[in-house]
Protein backbone atom coordinates (compact mmCIF):
# COMPACT_ATOMS: atom_id res chain seq x y z
CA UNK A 1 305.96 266.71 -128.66
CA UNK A 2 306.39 264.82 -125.57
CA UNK A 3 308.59 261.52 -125.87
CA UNK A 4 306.23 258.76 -126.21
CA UNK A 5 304.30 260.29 -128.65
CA UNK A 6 307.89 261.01 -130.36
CA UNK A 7 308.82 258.08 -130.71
CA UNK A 8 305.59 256.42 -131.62
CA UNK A 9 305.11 258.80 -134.33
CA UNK A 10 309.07 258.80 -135.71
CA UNK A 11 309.08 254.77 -135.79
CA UNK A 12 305.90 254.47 -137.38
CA UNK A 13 305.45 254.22 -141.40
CA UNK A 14 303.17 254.57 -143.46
CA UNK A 15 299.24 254.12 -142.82
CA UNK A 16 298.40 251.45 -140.30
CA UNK A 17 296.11 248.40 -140.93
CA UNK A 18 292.82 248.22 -139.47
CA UNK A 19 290.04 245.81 -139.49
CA UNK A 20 286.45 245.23 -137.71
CA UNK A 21 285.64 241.15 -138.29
CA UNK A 22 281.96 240.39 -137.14
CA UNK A 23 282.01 236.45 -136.99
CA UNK A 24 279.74 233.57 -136.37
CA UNK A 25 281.06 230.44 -134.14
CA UNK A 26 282.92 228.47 -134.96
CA UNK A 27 285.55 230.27 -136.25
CA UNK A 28 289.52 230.61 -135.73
CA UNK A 29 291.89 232.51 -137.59
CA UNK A 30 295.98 231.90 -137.78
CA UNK A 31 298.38 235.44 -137.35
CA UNK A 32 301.18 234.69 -139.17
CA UNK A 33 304.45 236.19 -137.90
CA UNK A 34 305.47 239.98 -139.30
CA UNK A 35 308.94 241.22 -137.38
CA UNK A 36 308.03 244.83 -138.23
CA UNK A 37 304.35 244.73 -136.81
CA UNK A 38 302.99 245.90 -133.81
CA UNK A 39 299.58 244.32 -133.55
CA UNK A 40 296.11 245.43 -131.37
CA UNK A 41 293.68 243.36 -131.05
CA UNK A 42 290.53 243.80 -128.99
CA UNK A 43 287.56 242.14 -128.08
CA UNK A 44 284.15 243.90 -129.04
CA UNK A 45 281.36 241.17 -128.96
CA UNK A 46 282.11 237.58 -127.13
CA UNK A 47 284.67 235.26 -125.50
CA UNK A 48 287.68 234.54 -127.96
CA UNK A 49 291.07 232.63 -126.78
CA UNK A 50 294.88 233.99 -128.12
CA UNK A 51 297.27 230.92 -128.18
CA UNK A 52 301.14 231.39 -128.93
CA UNK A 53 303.61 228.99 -130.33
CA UNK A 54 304.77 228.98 -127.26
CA UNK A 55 302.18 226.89 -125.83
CA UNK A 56 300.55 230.56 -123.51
CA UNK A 57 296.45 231.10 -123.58
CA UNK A 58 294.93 233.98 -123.10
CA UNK A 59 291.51 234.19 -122.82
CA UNK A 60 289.53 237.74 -123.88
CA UNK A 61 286.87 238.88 -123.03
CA UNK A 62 284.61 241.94 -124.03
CA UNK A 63 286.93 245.40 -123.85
CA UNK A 64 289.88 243.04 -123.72
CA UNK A 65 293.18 243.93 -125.21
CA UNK A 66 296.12 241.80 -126.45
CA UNK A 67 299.28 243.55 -127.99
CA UNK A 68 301.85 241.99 -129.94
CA UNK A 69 304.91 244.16 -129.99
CA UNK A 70 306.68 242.23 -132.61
CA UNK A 71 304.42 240.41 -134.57
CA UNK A 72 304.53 237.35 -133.07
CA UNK A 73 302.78 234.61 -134.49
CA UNK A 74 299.29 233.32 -132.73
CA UNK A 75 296.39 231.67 -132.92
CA UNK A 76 292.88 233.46 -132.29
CA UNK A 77 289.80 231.36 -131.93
CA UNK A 78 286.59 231.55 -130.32
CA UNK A 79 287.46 228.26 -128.82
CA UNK A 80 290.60 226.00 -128.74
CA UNK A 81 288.70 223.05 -129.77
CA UNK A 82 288.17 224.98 -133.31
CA UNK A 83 290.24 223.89 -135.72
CA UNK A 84 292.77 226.41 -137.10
CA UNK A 85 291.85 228.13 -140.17
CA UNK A 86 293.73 229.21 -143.03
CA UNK A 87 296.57 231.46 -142.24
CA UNK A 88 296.30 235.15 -142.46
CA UNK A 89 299.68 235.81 -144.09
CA UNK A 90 301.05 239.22 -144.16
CA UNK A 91 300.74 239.38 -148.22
CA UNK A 92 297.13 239.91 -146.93
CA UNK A 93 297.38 242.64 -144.95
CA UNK A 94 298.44 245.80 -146.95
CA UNK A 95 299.25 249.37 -144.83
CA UNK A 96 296.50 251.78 -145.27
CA UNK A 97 293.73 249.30 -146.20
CA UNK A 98 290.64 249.48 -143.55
CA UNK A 99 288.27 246.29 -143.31
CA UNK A 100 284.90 246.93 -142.74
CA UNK A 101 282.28 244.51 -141.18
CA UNK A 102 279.28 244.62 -139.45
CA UNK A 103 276.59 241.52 -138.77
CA UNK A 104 273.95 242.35 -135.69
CA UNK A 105 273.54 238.62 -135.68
CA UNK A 106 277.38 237.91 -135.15
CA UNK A 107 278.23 236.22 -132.17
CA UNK A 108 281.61 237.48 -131.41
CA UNK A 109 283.20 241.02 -132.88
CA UNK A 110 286.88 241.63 -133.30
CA UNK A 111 288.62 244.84 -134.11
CA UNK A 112 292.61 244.28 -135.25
CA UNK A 113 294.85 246.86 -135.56
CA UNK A 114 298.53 246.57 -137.05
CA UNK A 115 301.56 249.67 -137.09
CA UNK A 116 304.35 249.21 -139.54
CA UNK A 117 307.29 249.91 -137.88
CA UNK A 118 310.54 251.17 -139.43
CA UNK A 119 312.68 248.03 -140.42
CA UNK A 120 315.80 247.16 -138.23
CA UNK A 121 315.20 250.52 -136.35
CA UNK A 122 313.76 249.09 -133.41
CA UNK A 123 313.67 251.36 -130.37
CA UNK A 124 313.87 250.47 -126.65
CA UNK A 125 310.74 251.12 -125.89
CA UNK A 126 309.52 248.44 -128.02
CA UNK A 127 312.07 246.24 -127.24
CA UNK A 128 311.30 246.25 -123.38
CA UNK A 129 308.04 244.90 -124.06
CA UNK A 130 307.31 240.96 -124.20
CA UNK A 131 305.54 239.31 -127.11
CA UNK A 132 302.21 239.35 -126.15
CA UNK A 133 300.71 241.67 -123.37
CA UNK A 134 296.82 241.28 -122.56
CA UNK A 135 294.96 244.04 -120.69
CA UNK A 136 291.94 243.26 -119.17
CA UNK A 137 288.90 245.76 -119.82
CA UNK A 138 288.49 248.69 -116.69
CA UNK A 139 286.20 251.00 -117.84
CA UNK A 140 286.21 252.49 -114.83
CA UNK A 141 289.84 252.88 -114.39
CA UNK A 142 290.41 253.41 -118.03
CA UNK A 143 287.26 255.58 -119.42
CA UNK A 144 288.85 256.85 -122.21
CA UNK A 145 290.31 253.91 -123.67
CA UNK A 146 286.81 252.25 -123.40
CA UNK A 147 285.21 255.35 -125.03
CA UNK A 148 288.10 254.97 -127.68
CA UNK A 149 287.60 251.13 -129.05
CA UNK A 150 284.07 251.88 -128.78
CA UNK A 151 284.26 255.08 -131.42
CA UNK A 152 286.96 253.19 -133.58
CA UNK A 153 284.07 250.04 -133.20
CA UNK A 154 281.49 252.38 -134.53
CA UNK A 155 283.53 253.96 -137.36
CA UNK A 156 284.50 250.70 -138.54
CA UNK A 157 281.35 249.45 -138.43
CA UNK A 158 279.89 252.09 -141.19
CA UNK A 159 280.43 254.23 -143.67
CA UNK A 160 279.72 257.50 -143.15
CA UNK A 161 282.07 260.38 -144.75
CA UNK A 162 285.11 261.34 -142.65
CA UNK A 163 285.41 257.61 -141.51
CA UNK A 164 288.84 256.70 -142.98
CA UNK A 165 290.28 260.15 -140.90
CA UNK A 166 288.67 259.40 -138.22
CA UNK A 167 289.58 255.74 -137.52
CA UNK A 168 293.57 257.33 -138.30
CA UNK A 169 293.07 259.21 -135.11
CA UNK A 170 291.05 256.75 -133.08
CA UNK A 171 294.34 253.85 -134.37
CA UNK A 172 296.38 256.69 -132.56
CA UNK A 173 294.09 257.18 -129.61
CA UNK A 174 293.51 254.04 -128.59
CA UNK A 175 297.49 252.96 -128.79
CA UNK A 176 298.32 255.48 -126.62
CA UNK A 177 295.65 255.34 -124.00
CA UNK A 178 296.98 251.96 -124.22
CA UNK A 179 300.70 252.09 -123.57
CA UNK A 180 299.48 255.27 -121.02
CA UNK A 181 297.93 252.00 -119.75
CA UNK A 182 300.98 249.79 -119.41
CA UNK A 183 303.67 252.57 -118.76
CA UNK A 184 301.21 254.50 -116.52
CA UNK A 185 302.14 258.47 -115.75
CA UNK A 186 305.51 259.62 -116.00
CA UNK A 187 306.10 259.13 -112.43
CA UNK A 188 303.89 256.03 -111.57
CA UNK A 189 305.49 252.57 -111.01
CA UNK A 190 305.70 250.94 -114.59
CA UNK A 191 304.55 246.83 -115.52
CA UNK A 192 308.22 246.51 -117.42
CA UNK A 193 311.82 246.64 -117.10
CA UNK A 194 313.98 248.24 -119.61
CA UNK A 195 313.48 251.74 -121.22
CA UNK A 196 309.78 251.47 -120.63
CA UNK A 197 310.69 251.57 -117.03
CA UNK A 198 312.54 254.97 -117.66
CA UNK A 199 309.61 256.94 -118.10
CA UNK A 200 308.34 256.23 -114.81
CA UNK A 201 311.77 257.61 -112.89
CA UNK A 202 311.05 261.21 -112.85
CA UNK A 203 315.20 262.22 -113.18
CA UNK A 204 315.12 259.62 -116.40
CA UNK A 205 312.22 260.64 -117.52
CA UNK A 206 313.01 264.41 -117.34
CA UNK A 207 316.18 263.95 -118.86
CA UNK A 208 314.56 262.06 -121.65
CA UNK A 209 312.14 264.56 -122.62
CA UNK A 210 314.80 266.92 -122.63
CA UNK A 211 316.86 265.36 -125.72
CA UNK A 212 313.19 264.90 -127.22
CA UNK A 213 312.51 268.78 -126.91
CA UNK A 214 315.91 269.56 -128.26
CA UNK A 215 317.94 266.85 -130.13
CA UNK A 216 319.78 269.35 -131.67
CA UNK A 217 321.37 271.19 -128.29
CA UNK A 218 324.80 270.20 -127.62
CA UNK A 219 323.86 267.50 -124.77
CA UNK A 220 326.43 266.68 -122.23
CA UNK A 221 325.92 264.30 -119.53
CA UNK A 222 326.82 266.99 -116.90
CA UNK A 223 323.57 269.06 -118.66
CA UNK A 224 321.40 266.23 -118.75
CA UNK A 225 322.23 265.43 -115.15
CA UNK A 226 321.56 269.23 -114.05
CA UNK A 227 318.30 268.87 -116.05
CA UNK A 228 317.54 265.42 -114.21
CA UNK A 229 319.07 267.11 -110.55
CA UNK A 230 321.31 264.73 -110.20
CA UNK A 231 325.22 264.50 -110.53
CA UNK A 232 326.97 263.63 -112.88
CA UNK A 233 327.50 260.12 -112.28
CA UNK A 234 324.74 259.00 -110.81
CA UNK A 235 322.67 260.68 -113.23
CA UNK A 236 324.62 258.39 -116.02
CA UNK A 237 324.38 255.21 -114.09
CA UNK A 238 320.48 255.72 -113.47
CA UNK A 239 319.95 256.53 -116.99
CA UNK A 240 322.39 253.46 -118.16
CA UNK A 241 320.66 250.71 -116.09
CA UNK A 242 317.13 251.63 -116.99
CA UNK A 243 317.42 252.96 -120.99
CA UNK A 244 319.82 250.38 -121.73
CA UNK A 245 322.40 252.66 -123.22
CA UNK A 246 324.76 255.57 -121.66
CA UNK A 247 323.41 259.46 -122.31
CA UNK A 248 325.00 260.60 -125.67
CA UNK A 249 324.74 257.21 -127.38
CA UNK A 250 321.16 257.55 -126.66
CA UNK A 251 321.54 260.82 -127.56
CA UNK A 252 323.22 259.86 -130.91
CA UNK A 253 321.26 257.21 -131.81
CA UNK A 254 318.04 259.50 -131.76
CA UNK A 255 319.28 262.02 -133.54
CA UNK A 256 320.37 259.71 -136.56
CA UNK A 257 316.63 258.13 -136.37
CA UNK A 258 315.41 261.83 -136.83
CA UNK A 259 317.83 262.10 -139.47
CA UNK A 260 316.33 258.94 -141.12
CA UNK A 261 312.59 260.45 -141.21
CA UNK A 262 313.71 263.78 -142.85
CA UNK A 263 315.44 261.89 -145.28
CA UNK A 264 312.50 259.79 -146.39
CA UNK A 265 310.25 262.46 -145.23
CA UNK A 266 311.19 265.57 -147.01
CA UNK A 267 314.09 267.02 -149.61
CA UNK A 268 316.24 269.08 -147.55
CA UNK A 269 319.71 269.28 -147.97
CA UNK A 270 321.88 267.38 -146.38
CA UNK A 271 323.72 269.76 -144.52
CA UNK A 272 320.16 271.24 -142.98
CA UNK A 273 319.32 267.74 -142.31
CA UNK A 274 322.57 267.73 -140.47
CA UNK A 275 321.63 271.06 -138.33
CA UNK A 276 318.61 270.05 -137.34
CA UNK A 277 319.66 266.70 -135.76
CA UNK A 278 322.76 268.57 -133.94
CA UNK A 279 325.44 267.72 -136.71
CA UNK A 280 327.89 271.15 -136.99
CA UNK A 281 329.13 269.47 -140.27
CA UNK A 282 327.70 267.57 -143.27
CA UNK A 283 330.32 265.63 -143.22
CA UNK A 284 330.30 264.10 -139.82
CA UNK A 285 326.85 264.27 -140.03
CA UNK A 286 327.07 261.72 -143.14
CA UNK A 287 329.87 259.31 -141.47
CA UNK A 288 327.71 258.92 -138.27
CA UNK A 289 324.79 257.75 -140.45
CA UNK A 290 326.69 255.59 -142.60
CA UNK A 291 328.34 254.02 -139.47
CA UNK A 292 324.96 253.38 -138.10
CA UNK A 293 322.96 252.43 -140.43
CA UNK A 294 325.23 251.01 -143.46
CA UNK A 295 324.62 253.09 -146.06
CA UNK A 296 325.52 257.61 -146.64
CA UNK A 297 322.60 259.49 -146.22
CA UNK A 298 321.76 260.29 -149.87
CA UNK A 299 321.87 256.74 -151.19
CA UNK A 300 319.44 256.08 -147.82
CA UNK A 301 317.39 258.70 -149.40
CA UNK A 302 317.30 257.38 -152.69
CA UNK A 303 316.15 253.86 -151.17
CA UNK A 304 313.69 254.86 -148.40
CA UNK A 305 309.98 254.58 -148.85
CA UNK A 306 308.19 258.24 -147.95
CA UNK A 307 307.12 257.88 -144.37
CA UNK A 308 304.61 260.33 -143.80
CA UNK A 309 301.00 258.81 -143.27
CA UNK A 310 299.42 261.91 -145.16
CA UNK A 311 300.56 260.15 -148.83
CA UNK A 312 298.47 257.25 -148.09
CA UNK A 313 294.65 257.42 -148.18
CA UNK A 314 293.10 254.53 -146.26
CA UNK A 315 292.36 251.82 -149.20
CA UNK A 316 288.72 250.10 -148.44
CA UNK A 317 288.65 246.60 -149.16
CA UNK A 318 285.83 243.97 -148.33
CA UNK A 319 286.05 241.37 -145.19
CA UNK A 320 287.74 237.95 -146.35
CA UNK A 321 285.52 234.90 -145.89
């Protein structure tokens, strides 16, 4: 698995949220805050306007895109002169529930998408990225993200067997083609700073999907830097000043996320658990866990919701009104 799908798929739990609102003006609906979230929302039908606390606008249009990283709280209206509506709390939004609306004679058309992400486990990645990003619609710079919201569009807008799978896949689809959008190809100039900037410095990048491939090798930053071709020390001060972190305590750090997802994921042992992640020993396997993340690996087992998206079937729930 390549590293942005990696870490997408390591950091994310359980089902994701997805909804298709088909609304008549006026209308405007309050996002209350969720720290763990990483919201999509796009434009299917219509003009709508995002406002944050913050006092930014950001005005969509059809095919457009805003993404909230971290679940900041906004506003989302099909004008500003709307008053706000009741809050959409996140008591209302349950993980692996799928809204489904459709209205031909509904002015504007909304599809929101929310990923759970794993509690105080944030990664770089997500980290380098601001609150709210908007991407305009370019279908012909972007095909197959257009083709993608308008498949997920379709799927949420009926019923027809298979749906809940497929609208799993198109969630998927469309966030990558989307962050494939921001972070552009592994050696193309990138929009951010930070990690997300890594993947788009070949020698980072390489050395990156390297510890990806094999977390479990016994790194060094002379072999990363021979993987990267580049020295030693410049290899660690590239990789430093654009991941955020030096080699091995990216290295480390990784590994003991991996170790995380087996242990809510599955019931191996402890000491394969170790293996797997590059620990020669249960036991230092268990004091580097506990030392990052509070708590020895089998009372994090005992406490750890199951990960894997597989255990929960999309729930289908009617559209509030």
């Amino acid at each position: 698995m390549d590293v942005l799908s990696d870490v997408m798929t390591v950091l994310r739990t359980g089902r994701p949220f997805a909804a298709r609102f088909a609304k008549a003006g006026p209308w405007s609906d309050r996002r209350i805050g969720r720290p763990d979230g990483f919201g999509v929302q796009v434009v299917v039908r219509g003009t709508a306007v995002a406002a944050t606390e913050a006092g930014e606008t950001f005005t969509l249009g059809p095919g457009d895109v805003l993404l909230v990283p971290h679940g900041a709280p906004h506003l989302v209206a099909d004008s500003l002169d709307t008053p706000p509506g009741p809050p959409c709390t996140p008591d209302h939004v349950f993980p692996g529930t799928v809204l489904r609306s459709d209205d031909p004679d509904a002015t504007h058309v909304l599809l929101c998408m929310a990923y759970e992400l794993a509690p105080n486990r944030t990664h770089p990645l997500i980290a380098s990225l601001p609150d709210f990003i908007h991407v305009p619609a370019n279908p012909a710079e972007r095909p197959e993200l257009a083709n993608a919201i308008a498949m997920l569009d379709t799927e949420l807008a009926s019923e027809l067997r298979g749906g809940d799978t497929l609208v799993t896949a198109l969630l998927d689809a469309v966030l990558m083609y989307l962050l494939r959008a921001l972070l552009g190809p592994r050696t193309a100039e990138c929009r951010f700073a930070g990690w997300a900037a890594a993947l788009g410095d070949r020698s980072v990048a390489t050395a990156l999907e390297a510890i990806h491939a094999e977390p479990a090798r016994q790194w060094t930053v002379a072999s990363l830097g021979e993987a990267a071709g580049l020295s030693r020390s410049a290899f660690s001060r590239r990789f430093t000043e654009l991941v955020g972190q030096p080699p091995l305590a990216y290295l480390t750090s990784w590994r003991l996320t991996l170790a995380a997802r087996l242990l809510a994921d599955t019931d191996a042992p402890l000491a394969a658990v170790a293996r797997r992640v590059g620990y020669a020993s249960e036991f230092a396997f268990a004091a580097a866990f506990k030392r990052d993340f509070g708590t020895p690996p089998g009372q994090f087992r005992k406490q750890a919701p199951a990960c894997d998206p597989a255990a929960e079937p999309f729930r289908r729930e009617p559209v509030p009104v």
